[in-house]
PDB file of N, CA and C in Angstrom:
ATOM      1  N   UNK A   1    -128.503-113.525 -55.696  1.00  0.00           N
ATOM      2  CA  UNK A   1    -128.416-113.267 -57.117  1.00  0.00           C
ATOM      3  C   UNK A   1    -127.155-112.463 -57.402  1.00  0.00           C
ATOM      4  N   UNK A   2    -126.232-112.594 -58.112  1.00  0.00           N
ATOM      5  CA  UNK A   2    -124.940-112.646 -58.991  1.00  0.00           C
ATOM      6  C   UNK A   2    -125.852-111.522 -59.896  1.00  0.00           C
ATOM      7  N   UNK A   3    -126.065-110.362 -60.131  1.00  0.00           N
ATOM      8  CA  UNK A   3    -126.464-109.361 -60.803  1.00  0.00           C
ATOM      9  C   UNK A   3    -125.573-109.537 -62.403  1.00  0.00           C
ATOM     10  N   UNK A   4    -124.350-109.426 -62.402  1.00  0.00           N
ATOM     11  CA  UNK A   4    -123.354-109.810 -63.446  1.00  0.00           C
ATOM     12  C   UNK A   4    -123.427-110.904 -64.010  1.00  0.00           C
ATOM     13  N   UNK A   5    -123.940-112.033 -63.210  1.00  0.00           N
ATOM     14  CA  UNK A   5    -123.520-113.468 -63.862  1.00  0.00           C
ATOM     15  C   UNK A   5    -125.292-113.791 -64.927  1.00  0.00           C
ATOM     16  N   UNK A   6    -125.730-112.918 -64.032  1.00  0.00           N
ATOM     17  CA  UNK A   6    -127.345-113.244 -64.543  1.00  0.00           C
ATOM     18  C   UNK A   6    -127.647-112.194 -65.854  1.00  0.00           C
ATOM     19  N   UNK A   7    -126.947-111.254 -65.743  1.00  0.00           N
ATOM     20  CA  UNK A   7    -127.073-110.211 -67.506  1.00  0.00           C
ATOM     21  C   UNK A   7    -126.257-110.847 -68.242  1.00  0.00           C
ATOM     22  N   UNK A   8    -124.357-111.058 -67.891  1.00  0.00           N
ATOM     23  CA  UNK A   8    -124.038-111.660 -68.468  1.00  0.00           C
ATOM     24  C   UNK A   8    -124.122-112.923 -69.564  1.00  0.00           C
ATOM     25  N   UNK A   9    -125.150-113.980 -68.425  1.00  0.00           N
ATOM     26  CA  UNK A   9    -125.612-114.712 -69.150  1.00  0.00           C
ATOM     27  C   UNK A   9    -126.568-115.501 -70.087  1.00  0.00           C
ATOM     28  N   UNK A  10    -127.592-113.739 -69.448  1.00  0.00           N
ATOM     29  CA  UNK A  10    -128.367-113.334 -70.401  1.00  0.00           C
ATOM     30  C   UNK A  10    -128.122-112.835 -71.892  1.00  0.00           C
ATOM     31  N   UNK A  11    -127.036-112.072 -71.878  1.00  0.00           N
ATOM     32  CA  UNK A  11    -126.509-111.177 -72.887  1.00  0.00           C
ATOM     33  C   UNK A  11    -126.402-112.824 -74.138  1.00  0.00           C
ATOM     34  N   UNK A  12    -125.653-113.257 -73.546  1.00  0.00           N
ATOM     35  CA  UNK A  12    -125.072-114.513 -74.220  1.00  0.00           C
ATOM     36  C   UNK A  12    -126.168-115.498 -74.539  1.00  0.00           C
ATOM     37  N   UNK A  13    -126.897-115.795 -73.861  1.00  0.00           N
ATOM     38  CA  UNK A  13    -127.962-116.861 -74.567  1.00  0.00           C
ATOM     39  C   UNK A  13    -128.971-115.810 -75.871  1.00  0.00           C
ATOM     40  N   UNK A  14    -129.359-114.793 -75.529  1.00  0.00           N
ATOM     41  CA  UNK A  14    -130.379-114.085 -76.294  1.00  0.00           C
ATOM     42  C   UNK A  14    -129.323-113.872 -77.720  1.00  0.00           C
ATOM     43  N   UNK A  15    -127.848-113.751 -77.658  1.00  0.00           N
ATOM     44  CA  UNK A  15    -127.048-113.499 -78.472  1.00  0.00           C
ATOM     45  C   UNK A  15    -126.981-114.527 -79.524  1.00  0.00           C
ATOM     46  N   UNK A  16    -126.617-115.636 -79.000  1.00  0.00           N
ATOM     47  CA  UNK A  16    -126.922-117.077 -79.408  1.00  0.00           C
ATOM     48  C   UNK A  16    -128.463-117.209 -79.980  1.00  0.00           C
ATOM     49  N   UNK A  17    -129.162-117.147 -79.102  1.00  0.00           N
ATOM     50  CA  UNK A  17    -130.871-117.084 -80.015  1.00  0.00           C
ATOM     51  C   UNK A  17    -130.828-116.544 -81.229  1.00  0.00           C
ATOM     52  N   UNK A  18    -130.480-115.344 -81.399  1.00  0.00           N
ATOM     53  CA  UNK A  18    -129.863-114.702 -82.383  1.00  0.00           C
ATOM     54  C   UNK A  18    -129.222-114.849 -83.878  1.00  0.00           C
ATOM     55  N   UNK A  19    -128.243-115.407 -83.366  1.00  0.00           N
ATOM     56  CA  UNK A  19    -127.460-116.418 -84.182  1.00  0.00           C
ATOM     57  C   UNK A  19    -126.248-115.493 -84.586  1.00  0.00           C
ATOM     58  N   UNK A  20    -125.772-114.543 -83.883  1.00  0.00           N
ATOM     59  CA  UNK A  20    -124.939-113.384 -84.372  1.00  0.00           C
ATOM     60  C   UNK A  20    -123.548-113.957 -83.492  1.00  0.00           C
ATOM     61  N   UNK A  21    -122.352-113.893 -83.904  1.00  0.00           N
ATOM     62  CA  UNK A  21    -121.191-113.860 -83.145  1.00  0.00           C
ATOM     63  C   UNK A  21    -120.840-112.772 -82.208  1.00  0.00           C
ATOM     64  N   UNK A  22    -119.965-113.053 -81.465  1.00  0.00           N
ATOM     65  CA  UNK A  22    -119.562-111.963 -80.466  1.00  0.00           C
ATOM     66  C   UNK A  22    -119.350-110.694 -81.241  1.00  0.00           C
ATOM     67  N   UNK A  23    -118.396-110.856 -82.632  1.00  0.00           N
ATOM     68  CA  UNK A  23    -118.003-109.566 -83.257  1.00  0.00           C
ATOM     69  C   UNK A  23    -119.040-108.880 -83.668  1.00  0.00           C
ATOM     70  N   UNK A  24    -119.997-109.590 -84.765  1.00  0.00           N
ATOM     71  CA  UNK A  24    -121.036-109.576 -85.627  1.00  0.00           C
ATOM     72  C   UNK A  24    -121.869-108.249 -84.030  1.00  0.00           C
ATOM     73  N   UNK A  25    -122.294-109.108 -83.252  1.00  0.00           N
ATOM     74  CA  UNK A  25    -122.893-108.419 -81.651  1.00  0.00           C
ATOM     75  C   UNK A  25    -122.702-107.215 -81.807  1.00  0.00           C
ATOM     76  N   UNK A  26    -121.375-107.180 -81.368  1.00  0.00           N
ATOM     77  CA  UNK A  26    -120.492-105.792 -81.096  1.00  0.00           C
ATOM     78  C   UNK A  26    -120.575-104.712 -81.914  1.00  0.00           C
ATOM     79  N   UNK A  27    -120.649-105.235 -83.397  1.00  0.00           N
ATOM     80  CA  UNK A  27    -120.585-104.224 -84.282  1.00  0.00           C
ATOM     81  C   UNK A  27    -121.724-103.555 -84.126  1.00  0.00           C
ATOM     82  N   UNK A  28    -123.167-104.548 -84.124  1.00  0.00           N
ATOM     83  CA  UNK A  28    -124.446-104.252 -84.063  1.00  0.00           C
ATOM     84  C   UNK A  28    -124.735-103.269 -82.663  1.00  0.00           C
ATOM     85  N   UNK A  29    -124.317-103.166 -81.670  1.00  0.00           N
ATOM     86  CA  UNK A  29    -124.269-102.645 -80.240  1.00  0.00           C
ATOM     87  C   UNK A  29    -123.698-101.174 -80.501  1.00  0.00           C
ATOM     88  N   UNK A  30    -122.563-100.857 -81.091  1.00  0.00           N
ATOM     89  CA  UNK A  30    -121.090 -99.819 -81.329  1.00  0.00           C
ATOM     90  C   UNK A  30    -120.584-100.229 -80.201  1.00  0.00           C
ATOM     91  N   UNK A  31    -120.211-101.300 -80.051  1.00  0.00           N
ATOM     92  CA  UNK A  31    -119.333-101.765 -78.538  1.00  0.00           C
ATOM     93  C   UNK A  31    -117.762-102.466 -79.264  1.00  0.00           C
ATOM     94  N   UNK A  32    -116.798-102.725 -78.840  1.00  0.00           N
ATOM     95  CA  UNK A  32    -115.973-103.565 -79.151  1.00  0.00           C
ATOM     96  C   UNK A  32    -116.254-105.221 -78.518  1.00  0.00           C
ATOM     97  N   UNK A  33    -115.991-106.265 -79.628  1.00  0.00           N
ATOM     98  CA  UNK A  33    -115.931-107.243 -79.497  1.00  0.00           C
ATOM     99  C   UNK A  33    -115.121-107.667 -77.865  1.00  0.00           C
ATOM    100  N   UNK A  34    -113.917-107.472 -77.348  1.00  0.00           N
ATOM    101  CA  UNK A  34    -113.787-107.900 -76.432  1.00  0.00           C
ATOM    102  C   UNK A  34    -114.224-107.417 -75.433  1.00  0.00           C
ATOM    103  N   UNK A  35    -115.382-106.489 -75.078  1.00  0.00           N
ATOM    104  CA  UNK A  35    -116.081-105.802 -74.225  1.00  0.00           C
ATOM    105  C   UNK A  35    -117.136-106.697 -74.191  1.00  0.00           C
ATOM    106  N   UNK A  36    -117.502-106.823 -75.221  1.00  0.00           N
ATOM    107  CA  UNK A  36    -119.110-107.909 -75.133  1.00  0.00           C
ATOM    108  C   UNK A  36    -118.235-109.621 -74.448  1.00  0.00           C
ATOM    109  N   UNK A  37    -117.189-109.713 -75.152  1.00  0.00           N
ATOM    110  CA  UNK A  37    -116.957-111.423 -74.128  1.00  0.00           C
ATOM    111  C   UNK A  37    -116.712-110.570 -72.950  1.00  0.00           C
ATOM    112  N   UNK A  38    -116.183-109.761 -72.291  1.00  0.00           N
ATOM    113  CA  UNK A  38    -115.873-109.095 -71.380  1.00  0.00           C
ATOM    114  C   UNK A  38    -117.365-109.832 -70.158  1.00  0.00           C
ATOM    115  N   UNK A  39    -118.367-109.243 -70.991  1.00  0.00           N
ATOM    116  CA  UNK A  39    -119.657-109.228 -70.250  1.00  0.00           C
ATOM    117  C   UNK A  39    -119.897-110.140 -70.495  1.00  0.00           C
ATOM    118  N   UNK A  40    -119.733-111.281 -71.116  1.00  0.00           N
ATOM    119  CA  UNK A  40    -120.588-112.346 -71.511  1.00  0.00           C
ATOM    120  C   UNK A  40    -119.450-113.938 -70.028  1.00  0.00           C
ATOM    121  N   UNK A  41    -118.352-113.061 -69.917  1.00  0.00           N
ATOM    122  CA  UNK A  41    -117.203-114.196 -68.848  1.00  0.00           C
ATOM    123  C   UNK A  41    -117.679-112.948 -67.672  1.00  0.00           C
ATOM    124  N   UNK A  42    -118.279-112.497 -67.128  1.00  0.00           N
ATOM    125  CA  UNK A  42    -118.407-112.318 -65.940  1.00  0.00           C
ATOM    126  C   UNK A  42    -117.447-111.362 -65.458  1.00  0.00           C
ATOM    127  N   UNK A  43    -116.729-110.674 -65.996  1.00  0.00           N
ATOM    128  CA  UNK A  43    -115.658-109.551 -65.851  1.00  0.00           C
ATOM    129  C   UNK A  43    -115.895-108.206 -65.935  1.00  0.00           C
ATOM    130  N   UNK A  44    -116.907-108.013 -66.271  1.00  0.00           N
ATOM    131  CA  UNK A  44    -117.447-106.175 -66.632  1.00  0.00           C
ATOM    132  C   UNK A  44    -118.454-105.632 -65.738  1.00  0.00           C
ATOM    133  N   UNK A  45    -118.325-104.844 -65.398  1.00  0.00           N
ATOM    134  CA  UNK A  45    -119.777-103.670 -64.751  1.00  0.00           C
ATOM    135  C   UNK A  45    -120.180-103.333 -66.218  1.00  0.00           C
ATOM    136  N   UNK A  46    -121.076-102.810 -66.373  1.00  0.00           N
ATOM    137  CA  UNK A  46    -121.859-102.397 -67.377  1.00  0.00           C
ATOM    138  C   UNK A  46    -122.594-101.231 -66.921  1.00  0.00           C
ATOM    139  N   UNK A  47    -122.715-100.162 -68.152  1.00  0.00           N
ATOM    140  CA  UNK A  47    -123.724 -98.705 -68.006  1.00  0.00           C
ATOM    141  C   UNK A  47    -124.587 -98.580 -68.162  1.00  0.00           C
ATOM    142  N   UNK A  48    -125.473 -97.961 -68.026  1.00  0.00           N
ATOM    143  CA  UNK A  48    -127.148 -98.217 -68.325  1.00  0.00           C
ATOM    144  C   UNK A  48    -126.968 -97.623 -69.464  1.00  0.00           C
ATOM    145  N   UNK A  49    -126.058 -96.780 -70.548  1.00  0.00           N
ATOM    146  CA  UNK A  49    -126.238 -96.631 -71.880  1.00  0.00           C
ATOM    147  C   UNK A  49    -125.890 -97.494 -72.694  1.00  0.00           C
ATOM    148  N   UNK A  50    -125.232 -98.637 -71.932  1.00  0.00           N
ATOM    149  CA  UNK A  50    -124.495-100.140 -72.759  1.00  0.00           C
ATOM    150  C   UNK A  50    -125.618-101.225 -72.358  1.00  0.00           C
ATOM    151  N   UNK A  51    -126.050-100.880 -71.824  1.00  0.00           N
ATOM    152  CA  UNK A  51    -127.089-101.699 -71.313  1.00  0.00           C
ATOM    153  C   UNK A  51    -128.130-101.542 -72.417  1.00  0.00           C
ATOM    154  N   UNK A  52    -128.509-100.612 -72.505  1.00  0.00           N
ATOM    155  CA  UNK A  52    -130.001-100.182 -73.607  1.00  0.00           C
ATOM    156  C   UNK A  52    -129.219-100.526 -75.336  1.00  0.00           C
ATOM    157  N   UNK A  53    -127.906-100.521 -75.245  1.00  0.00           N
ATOM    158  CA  UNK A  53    -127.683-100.443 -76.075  1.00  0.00           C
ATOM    159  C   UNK A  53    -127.174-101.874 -76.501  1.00  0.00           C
ATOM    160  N   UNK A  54    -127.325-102.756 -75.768  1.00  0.00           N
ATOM    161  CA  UNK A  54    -127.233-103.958 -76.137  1.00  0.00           C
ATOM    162  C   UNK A  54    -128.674-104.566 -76.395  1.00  0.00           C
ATOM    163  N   UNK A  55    -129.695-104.103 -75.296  1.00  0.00           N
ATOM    164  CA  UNK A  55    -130.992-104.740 -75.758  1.00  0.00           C
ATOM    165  C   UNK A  55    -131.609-104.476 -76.811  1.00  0.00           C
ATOM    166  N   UNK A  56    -131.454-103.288 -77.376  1.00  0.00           N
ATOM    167  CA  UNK A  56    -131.715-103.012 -78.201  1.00  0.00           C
ATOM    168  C   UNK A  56    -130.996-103.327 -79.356  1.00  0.00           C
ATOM    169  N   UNK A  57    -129.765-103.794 -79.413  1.00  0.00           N
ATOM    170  CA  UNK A  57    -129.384-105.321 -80.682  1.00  0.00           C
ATOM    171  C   UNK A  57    -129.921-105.958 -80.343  1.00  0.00           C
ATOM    172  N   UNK A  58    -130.559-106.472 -79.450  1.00  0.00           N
ATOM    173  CA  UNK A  58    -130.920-107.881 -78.999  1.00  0.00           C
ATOM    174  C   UNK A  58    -132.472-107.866 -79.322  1.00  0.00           C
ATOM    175  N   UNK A  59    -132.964-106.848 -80.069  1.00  0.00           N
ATOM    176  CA  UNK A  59    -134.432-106.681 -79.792  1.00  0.00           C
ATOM    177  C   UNK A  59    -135.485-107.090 -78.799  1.00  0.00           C
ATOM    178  N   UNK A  60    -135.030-106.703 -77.666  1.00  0.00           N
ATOM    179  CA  UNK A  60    -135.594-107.046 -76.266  1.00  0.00           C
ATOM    180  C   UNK A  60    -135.744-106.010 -75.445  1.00  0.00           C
ATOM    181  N   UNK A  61    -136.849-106.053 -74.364  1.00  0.00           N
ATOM    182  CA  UNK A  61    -136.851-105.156 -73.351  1.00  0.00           C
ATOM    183  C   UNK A  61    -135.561-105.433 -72.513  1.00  0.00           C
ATOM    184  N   UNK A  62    -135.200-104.473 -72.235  1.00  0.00           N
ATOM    185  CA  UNK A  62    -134.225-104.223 -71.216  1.00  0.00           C
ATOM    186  C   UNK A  62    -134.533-105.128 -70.262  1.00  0.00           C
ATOM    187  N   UNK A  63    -135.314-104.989 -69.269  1.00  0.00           N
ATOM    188  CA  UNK A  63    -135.667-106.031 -68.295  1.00  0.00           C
ATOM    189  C   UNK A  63    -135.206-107.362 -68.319  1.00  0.00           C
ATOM    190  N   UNK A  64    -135.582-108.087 -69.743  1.00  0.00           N
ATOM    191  CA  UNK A  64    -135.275-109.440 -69.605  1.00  0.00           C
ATOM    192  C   UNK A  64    -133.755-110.056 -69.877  1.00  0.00           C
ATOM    193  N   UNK A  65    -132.669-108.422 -69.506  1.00  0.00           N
ATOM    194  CA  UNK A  65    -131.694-108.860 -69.223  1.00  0.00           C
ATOM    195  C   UNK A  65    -131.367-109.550 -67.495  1.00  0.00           C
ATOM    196  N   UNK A  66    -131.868-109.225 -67.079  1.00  0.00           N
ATOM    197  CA  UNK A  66    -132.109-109.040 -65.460  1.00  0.00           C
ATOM    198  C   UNK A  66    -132.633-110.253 -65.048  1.00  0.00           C
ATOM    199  N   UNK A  67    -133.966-110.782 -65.629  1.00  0.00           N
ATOM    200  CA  UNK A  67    -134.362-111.941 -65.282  1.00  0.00           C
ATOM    201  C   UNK A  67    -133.329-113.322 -65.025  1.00  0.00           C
ATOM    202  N   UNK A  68    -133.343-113.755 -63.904  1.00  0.00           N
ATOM    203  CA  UNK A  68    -132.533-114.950 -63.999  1.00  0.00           C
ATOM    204  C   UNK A  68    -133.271-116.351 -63.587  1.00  0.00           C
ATOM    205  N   UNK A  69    -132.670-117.409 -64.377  1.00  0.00           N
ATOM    206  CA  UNK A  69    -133.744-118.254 -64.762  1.00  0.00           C
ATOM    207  C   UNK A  69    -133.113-119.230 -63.508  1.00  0.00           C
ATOM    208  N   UNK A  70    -134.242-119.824 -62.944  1.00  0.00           N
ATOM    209  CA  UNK A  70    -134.282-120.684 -62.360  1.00  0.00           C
ATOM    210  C   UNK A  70    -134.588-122.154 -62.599  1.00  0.00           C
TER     211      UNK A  70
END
């Protein structure tokens, strides 16, 4: 398991569910827009305060960033 590739591409489908753009995201997060594609192309470590703070735009448990789908 790709730890990055599997939040990453978590971040991005739940984002999409959503229906919010990368910026629209970002604003909602207090993150900058090219930080969220950052994470969404597989290029970022991420903090556990960016972490909570994305699920929580995302209205989701934290956890089901982690899950990777098989």
């Amino acid at each position: 398991m790709d730890i990055i590739k599997v939040f990453g591409t978590n971040v991005r489908k739940y984002r999409i569910e959503k229906g919010v753009s990368q910026e629209k995201f970002a604003e909602l997060c207090g993150l900058h827009r090219t930080y969220i594609s950052d994470i969404e192309c597989f290029r970022r470590s991420i903090s556990l305060d960016n972490i909570q703070k994305i699920a929580d735009a995302l209205g989701i448990e934290t956890h089901k960033l982690f899950l990777e789908d098989k």
